[in-house]
Protein backbone atom coordinates (compact mmCIF):
# COMPACT_ATOMS: atom_id res chain seq x y z
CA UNK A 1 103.01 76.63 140.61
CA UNK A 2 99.52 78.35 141.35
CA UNK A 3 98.44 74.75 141.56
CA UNK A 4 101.21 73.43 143.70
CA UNK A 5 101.56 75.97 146.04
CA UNK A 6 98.73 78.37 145.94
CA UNK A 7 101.15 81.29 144.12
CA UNK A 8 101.19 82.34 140.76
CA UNK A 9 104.63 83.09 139.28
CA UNK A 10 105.81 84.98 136.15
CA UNK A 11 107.75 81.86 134.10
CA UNK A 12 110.66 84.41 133.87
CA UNK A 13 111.79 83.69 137.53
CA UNK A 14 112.24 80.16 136.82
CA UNK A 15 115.83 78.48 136.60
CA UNK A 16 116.38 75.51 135.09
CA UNK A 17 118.29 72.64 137.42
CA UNK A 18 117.97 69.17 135.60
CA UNK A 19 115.70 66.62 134.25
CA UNK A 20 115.70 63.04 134.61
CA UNK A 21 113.94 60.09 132.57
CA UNK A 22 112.36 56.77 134.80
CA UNK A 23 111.05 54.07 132.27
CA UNK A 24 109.34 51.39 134.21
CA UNK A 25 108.04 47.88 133.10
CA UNK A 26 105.01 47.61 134.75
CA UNK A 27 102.75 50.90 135.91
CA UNK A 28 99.34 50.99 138.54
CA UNK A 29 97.30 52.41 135.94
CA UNK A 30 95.41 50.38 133.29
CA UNK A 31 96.70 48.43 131.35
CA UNK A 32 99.32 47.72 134.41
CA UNK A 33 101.48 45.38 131.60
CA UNK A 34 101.93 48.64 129.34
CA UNK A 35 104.56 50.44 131.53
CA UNK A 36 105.16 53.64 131.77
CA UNK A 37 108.09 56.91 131.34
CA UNK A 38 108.20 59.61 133.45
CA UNK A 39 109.96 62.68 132.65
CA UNK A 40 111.08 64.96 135.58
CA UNK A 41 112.20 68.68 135.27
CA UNK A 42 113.50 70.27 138.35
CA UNK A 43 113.18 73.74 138.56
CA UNK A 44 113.81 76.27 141.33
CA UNK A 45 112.40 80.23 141.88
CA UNK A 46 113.19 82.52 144.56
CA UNK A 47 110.26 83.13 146.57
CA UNK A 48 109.41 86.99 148.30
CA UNK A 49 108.54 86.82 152.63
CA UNK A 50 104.99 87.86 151.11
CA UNK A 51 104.53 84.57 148.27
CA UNK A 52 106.17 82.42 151.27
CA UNK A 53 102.92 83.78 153.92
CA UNK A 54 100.29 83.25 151.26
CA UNK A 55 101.64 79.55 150.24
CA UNK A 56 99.20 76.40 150.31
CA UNK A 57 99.71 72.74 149.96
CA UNK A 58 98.21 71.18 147.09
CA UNK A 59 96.48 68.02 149.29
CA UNK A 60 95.36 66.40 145.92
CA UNK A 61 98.74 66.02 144.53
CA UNK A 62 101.36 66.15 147.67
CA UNK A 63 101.46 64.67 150.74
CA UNK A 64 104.25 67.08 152.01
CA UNK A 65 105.96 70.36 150.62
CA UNK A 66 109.02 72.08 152.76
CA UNK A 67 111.42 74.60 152.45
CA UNK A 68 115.09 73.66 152.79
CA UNK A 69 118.16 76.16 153.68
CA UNK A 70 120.29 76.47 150.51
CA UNK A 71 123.69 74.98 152.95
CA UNK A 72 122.05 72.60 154.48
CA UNK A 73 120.83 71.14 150.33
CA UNK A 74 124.67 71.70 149.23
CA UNK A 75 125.91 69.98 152.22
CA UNK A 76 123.39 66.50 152.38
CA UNK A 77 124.90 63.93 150.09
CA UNK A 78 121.97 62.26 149.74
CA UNK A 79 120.40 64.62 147.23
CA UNK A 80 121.30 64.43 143.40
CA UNK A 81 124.76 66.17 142.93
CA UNK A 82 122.60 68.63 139.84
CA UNK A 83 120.55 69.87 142.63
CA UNK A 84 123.31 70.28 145.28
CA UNK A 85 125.24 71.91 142.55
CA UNK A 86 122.65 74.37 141.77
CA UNK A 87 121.85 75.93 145.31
């Protein structure tokens, strides 16, 4: 998270929400006919007014990073029913 956003959290305030695998024939990196897996883990923390003001985009890794109102994730459809589910 330091990384990420610029704030360094105790791993105690983290809740688990899901994890997903993506297998994938063909991948960018060499040798691009190898393929690759990807494992996600989605995890969420509630963040203090003061970690909020000191937080910082990781440019390197991200090309955008937003904070979204817990009834406005429960209500879109479009987001994965684990992560709607754990708002």
């Amino acid at each position: 998270v330091k990384r990420d956003i610029g704030v360094e959290l105790d791993p105690s305030r983290f809740k688990f929400v899901c994890s997903s695998t993506m297998c994938w024939e063909f991948r960018v990196q060499a040798p691009t006919g190898n393929g690759t897996c990807d494992l996600g883990v989605v995890m969420t923390a509630a963040l203090t007014e003061d970690e909020i003001s000191r937080w910082k985009i990781c440019e390197l890794e991200y090309v955008e990073q937003k904070f979204c109102n817990v009834a406005d994730v429960i209500a879109d459809d479009t987001l994965p029913a684990a992560i709607r589910n754990s708002a």
